[in-house]
C-alpha atoms as a PDB file:
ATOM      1  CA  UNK A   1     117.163  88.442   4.249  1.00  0.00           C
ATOM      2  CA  UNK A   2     113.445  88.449   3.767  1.00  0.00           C
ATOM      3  CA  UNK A   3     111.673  85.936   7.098  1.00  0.00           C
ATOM      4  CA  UNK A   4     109.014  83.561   5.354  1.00  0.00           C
ATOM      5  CA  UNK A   5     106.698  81.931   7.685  1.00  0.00           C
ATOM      6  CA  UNK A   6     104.407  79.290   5.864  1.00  0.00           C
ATOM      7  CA  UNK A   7     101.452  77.941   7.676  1.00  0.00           C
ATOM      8  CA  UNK A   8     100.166  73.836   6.982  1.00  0.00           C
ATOM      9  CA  UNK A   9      95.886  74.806   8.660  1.00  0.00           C
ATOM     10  CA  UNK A  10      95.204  70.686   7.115  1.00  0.00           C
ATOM     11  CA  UNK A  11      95.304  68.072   9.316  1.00  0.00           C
ATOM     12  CA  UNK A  12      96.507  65.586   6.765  1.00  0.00           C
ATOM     13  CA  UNK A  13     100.052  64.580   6.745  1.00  0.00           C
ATOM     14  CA  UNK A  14     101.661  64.111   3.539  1.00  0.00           C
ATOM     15  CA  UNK A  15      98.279  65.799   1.627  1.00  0.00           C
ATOM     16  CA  UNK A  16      97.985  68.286  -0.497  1.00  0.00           C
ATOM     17  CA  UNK A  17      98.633  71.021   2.282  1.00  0.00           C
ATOM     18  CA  UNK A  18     102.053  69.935   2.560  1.00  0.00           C
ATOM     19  CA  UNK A  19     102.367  69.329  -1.186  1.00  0.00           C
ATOM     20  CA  UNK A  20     101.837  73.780  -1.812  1.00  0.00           C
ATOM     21  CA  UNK A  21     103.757  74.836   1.371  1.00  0.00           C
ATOM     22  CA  UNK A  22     106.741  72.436   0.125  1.00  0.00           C
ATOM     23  CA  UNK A  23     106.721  73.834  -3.296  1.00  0.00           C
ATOM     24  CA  UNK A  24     106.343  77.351  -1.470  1.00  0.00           C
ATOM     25  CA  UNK A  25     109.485  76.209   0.707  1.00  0.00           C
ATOM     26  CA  UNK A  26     111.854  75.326  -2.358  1.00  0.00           C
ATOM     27  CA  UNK A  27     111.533  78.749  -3.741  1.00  0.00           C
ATOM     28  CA  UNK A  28     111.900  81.028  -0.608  1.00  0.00           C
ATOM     29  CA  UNK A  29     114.986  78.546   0.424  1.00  0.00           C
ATOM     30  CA  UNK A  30     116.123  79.687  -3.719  1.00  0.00           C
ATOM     31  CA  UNK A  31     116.629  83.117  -2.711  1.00  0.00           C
ATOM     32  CA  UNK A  32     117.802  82.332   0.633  1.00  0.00           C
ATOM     33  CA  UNK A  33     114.850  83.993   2.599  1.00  0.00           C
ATOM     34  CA  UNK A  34     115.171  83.079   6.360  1.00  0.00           C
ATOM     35  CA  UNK A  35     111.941  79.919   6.340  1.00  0.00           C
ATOM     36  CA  UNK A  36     109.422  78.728   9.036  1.00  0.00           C
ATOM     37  CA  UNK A  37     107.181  76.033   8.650  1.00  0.00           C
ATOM     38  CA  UNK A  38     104.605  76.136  11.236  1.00  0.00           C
ATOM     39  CA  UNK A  39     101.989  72.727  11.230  1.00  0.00           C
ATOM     40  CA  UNK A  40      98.484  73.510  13.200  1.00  0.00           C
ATOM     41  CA  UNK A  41      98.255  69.271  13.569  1.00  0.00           C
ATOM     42  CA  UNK A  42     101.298  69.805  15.803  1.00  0.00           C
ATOM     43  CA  UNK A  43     100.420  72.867  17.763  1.00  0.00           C
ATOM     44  CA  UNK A  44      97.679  73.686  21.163  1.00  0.00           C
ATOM     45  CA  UNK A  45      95.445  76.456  19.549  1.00  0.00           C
ATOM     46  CA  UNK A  46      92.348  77.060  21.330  1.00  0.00           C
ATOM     47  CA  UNK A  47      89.041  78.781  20.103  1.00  0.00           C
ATOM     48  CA  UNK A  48      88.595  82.267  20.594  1.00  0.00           C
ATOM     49  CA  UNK A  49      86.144  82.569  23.854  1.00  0.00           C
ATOM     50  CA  UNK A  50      85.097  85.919  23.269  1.00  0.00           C
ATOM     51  CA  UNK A  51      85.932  87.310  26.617  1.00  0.00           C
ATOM     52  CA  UNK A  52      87.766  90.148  24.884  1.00  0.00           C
ATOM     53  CA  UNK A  53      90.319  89.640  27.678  1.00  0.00           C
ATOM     54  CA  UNK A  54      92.928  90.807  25.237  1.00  0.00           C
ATOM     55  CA  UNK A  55      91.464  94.466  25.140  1.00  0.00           C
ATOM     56  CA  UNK A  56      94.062  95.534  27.498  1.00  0.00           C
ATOM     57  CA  UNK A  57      96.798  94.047  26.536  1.00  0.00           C
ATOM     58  CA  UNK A  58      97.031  92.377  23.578  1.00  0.00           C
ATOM     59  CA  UNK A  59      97.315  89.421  24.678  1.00  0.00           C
ATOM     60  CA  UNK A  60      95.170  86.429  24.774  1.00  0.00           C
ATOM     61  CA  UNK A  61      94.416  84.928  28.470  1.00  0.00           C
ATOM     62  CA  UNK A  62      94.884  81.563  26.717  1.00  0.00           C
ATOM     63  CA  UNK A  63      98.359  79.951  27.248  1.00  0.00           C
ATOM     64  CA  UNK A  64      98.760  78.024  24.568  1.00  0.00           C
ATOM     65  CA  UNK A  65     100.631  77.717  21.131  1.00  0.00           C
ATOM     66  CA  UNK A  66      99.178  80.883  19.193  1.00  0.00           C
ATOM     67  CA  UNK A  67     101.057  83.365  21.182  1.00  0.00           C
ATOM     68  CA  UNK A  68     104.441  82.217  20.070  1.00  0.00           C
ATOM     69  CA  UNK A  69     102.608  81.864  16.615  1.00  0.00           C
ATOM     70  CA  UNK A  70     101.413  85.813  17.153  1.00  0.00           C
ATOM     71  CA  UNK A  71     105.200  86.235  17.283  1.00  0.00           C
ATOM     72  CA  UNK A  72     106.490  84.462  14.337  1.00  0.00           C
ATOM     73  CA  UNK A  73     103.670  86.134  12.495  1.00  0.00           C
ATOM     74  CA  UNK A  74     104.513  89.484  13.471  1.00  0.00           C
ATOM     75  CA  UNK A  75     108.553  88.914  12.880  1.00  0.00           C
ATOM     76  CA  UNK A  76     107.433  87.883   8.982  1.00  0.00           C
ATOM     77  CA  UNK A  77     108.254  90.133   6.138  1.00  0.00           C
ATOM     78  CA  UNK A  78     105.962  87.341   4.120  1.00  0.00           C
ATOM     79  CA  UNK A  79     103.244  85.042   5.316  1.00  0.00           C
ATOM     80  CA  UNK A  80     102.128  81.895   2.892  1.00  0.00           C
ATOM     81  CA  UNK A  81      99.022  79.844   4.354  1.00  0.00           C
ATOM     82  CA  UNK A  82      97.297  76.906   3.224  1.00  0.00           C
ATOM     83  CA  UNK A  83      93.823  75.885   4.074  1.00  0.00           C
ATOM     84  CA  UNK A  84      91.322  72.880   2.501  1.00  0.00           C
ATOM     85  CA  UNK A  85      87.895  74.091   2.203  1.00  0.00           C
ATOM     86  CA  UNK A  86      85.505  71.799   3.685  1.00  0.00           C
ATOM     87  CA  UNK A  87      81.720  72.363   2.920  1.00  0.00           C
ATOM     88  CA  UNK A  88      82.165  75.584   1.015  1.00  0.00           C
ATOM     89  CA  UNK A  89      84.422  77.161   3.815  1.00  0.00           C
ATOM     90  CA  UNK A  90      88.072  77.301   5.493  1.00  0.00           C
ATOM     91  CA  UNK A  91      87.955  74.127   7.282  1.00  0.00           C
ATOM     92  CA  UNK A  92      88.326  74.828  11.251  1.00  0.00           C
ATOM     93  CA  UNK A  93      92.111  74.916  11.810  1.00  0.00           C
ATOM     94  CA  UNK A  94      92.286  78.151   9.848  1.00  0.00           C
ATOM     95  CA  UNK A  95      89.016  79.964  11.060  1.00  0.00           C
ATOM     96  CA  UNK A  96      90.417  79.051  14.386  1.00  0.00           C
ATOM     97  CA  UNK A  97      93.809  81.372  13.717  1.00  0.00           C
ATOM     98  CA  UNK A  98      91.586  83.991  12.350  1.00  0.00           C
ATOM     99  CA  UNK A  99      88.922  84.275  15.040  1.00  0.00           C
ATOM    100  CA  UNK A 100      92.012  84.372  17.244  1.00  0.00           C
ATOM    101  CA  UNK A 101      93.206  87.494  15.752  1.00  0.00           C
ATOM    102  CA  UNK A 102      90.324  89.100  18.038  1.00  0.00           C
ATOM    103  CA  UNK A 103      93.592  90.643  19.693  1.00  0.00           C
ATOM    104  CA  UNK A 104      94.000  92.969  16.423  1.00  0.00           C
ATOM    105  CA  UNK A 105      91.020  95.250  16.939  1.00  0.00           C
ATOM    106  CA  UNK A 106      89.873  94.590  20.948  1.00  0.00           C
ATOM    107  CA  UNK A 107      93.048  96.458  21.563  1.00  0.00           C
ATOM    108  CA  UNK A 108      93.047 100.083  20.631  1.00  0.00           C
ATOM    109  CA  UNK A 109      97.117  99.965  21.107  1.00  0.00           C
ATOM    110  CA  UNK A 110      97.880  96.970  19.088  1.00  0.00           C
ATOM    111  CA  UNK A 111     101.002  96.525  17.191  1.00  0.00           C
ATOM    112  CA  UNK A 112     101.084  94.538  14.340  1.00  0.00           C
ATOM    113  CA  UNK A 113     104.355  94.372  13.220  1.00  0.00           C
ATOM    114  CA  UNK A 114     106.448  94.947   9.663  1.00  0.00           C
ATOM    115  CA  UNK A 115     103.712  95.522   6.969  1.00  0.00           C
ATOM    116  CA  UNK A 116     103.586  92.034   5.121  1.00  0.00           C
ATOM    117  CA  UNK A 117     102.898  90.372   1.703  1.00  0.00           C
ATOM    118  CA  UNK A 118     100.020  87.522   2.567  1.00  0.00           C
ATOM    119  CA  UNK A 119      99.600  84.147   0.406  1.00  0.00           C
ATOM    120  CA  UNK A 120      96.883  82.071   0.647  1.00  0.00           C
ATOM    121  CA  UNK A 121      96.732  78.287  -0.923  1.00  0.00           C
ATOM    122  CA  UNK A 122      92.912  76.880  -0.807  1.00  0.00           C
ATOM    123  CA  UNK A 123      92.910  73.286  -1.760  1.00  0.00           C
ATOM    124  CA  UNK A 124      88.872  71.418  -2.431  1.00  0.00           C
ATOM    125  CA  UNK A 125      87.589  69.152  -4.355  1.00  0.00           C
ATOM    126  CA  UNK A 126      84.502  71.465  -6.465  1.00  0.00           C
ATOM    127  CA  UNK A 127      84.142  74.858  -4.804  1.00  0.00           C
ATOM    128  CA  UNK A 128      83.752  77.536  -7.002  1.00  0.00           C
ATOM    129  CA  UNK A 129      87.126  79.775  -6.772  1.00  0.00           C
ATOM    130  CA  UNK A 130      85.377  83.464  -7.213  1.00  0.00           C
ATOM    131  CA  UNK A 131      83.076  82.269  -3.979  1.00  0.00           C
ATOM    132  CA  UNK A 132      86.481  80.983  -1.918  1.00  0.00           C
ATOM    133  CA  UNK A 133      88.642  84.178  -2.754  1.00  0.00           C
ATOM    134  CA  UNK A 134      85.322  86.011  -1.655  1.00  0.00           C
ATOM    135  CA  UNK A 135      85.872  84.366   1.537  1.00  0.00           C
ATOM    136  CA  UNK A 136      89.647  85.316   2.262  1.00  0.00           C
ATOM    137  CA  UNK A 137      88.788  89.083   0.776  1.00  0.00           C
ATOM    138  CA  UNK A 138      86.039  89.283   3.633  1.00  0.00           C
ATOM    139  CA  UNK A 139      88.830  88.331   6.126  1.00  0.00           C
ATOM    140  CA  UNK A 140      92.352  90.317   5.481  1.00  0.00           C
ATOM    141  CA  UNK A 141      90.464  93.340   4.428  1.00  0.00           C
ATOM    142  CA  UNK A 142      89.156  93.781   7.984  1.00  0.00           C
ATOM    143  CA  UNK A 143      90.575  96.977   8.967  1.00  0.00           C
ATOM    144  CA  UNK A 144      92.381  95.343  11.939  1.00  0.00           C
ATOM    145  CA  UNK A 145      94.228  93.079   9.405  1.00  0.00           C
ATOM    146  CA  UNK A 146      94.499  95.168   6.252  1.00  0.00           C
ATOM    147  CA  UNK A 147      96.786  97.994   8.188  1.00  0.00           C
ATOM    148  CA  UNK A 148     100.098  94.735   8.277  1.00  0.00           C
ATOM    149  CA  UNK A 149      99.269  93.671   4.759  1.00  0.00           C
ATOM    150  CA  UNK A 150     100.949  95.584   1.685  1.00  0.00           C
ATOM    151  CA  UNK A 151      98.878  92.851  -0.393  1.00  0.00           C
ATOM    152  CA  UNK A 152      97.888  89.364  -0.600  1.00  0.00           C
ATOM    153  CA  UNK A 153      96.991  86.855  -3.239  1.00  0.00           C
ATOM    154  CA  UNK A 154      94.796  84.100  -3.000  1.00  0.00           C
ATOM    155  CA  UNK A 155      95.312  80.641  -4.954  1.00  0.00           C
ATOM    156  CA  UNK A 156      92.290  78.110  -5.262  1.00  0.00           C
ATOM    157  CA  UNK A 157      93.365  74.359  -6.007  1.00  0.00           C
ATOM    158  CA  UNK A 158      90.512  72.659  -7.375  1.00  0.00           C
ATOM    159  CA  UNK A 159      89.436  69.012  -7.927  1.00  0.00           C
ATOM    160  CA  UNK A 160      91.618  67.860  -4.876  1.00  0.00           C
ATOM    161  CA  UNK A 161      89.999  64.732  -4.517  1.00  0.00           C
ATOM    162  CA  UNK A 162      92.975  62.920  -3.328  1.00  0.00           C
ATOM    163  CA  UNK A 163      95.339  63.730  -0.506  1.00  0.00           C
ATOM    164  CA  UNK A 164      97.981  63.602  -3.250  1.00  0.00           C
ATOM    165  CA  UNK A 165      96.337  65.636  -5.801  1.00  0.00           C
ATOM    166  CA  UNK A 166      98.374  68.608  -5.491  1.00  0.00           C
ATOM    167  CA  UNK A 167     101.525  66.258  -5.475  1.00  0.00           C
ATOM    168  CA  UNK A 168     100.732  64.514  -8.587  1.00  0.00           C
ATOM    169  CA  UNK A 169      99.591  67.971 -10.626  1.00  0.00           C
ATOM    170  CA  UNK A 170     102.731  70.139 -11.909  1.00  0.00           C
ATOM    171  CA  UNK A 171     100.277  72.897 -12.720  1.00  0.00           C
ATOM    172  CA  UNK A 172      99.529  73.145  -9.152  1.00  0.00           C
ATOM    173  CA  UNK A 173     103.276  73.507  -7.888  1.00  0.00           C
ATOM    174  CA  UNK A 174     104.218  75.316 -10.334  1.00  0.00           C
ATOM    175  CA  UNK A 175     100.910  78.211  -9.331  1.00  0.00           C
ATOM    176  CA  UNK A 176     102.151  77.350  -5.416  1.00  0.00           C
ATOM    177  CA  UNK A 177     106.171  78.531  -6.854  1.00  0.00           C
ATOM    178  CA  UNK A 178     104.467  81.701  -8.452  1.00  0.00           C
ATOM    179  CA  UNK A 179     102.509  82.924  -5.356  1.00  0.00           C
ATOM    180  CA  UNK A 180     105.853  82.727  -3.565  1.00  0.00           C
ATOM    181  CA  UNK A 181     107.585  84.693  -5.816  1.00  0.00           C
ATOM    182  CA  UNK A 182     105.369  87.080  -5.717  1.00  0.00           C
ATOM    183  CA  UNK A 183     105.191  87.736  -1.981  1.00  0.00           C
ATOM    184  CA  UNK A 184     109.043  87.927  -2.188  1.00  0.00           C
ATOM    185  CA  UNK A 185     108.737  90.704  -4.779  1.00  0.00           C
ATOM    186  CA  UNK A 186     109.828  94.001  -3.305  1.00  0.00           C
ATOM    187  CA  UNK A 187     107.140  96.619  -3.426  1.00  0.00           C
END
């Protein structure tokens, strides 16, 4: 049984975040893969302070929620995030998880866990989609990263104007289903 973990980064209940991660949700549940369905709105994360504290361990000096998140993440055969661009970039909540990956190459002895299919769901209103899958490239193919993920996908929603945009817009589900099936392909 494959372990999905889907990660909600948008702040707005009941938005368009949701809307993707829910359609992601129906089709992992379909093949009955093990699912997780982590919110940020609900969770402690901290910025990354750049002490490097983690170069020793591993581990973050911050107590707060992204450690047990670490875990889940590393426990995942597949990992399906969701992000809203904000002013041409990943809004906050999801630059915040990244930058607190610092963990992944401070520590020489880092283990990352089962190699992993990635997903990514970007939701704005008029960003152009080559520039926001530019963004996500520059990110997971970090060498740090890149050695957990087999592959990734990135999907751009565009002309999310509305919380409910993705809701209302069958295309958009339907590409949200799609990406999910595809992480849950075997390699």
């Amino acid at each position: 049984m494959k372990k999905v973990l889907l990660m909600i980064t948008s702040p707005t209940k009941g938005g368009n975040g949701d809307a993707l991660i829910n359609a992601a949700a129906k089709v992992a549940k379909q093949v009955q893969a093990e699912v997780t369905t982590v919110h940020m709105r609900d969770l402690q994360v901290h910025f990354c302070q750049a002490c490097y504290g983690c170069a020793r361990t591993g581990v973050c000096v911050q107590n707060d929620d992204f450690r047990a998140l670490l875990k889940q993440a590393h426990k995942a055969d597949v990992i399906i995030a969701e992000a809203p661009i904000y002013y041409n970039c990943m809004a906050a909540q999801m630059m915040t998880l990244f930058n607190r990956l610092c963990c992944t190459f401070a520590c020489k002895t880092y283990e990352l866990g089962v190699p992993k299919r990635v997903g990514m769901m970007l939701t704005c209103t008029g960003s152009e989609e080559a520039e926001m899958k530019h963004q996500v490239d520059l990110i997971l193919t970090l060498p740090s990263l890149s050695r957990s993920i087999t592959a990734y996908q990135t999907e751009v929603f565009t002309g999310c104007q509305e919380a409910t945009t993705c809701q209302k817009t069958t295309a958009y589900l339907e590409r949200a289903e799609r990406l999910t099936r595809w992480t849950l392909e075997e390699e």
